[in-house]
Protein backbone atom coordinates (compact mmCIF):
# COMPACT_ATOMS: atom_id res chain seq x y z
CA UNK A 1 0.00 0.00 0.00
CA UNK A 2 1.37 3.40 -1.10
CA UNK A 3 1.54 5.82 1.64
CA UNK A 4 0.33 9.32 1.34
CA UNK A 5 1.05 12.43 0.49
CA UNK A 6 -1.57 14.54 1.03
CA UNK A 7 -4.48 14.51 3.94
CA UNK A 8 -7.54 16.76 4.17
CA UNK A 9 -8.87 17.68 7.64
CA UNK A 10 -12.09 19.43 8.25
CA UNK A 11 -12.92 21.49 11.10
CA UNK A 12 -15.83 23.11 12.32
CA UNK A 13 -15.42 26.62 13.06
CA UNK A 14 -17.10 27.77 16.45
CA UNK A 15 -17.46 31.43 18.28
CA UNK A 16 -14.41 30.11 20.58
CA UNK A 17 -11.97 29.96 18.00
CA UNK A 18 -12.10 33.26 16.52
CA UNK A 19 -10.12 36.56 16.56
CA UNK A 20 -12.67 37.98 19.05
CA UNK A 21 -12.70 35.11 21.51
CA UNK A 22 -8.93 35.70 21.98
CA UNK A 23 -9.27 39.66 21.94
CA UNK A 24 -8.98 40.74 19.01
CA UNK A 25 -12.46 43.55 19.35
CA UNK A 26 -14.59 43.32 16.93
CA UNK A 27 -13.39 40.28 14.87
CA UNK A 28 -15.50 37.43 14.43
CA UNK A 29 -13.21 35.85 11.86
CA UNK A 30 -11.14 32.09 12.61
CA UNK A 31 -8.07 33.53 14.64
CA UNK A 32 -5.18 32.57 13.72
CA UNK A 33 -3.75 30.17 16.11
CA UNK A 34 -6.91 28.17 15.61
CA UNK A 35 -5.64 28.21 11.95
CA UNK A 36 -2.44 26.84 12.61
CA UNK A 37 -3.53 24.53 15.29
CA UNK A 38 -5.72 23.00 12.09
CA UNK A 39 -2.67 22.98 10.18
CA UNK A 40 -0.82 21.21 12.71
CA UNK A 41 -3.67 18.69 13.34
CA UNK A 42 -3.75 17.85 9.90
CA UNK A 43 -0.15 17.69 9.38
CA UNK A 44 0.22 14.97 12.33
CA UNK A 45 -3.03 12.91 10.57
CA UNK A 46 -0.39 12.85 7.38
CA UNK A 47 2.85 11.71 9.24
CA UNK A 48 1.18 8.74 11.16
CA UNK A 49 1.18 6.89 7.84
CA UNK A 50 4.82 6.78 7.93
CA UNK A 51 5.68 6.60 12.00
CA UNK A 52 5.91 3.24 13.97
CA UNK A 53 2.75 2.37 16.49
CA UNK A 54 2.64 4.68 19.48
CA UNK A 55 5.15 6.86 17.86
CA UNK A 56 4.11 10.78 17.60
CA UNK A 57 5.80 13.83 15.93
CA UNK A 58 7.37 16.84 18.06
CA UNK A 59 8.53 20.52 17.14
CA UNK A 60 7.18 22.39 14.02
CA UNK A 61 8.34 24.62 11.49
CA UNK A 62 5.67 27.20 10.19
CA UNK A 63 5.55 29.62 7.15
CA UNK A 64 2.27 31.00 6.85
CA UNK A 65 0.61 34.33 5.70
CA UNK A 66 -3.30 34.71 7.21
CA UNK A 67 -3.68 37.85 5.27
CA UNK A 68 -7.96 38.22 4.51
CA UNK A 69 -10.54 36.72 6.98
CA UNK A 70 -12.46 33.33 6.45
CA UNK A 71 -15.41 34.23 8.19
CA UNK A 72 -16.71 32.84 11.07
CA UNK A 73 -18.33 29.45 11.87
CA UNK A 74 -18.52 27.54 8.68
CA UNK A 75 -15.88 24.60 7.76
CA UNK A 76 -12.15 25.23 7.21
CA UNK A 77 -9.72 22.65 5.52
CA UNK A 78 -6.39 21.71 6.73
CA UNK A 79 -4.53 20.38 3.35
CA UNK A 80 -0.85 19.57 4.44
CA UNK A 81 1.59 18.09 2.23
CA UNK A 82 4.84 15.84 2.44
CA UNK A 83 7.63 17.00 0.04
């Protein structure tokens, strides 16, 4: 079986996890450490296709721009990839 590549996660955005809930006034947009925590969650889903049982990843790199709002409580997608 080929392993993957690519992984899609889907999150439900809430009131908690946007801009205002964290203090931002006035911004009910997906903050963005919620974004990157989806980014990380979906990056993790991808690498435990190649780690041994009970094996985990630690540490992260991240190069993002968040530069226009999403909106606020609809889905977001988390599309990592492995290079």
């Amino acid at each position: 079986m080929e392993k993957p590549t690519e992984y899609t996660l889907t999150w439900e955005v809430t009131d908690e996890m946007t801009a205002k809930r964290i203090g931002s006034t006035g911004s009910k947009i997906l903050s963005t450490p919620n974004m990157v925590a989806l980014m990380e969650a979906a990056a993790l889903e991808l690498a435990k296709a190649y780690l041994d049982e009970g094996m985990t990843t630690v540490g992260t790199e991240i190069h993002c721009r968040h530069l226009a709002p999403c909106g606020d409580e609809g889905e977001r997608y988390g599309p990592p990839a492995l290079h």
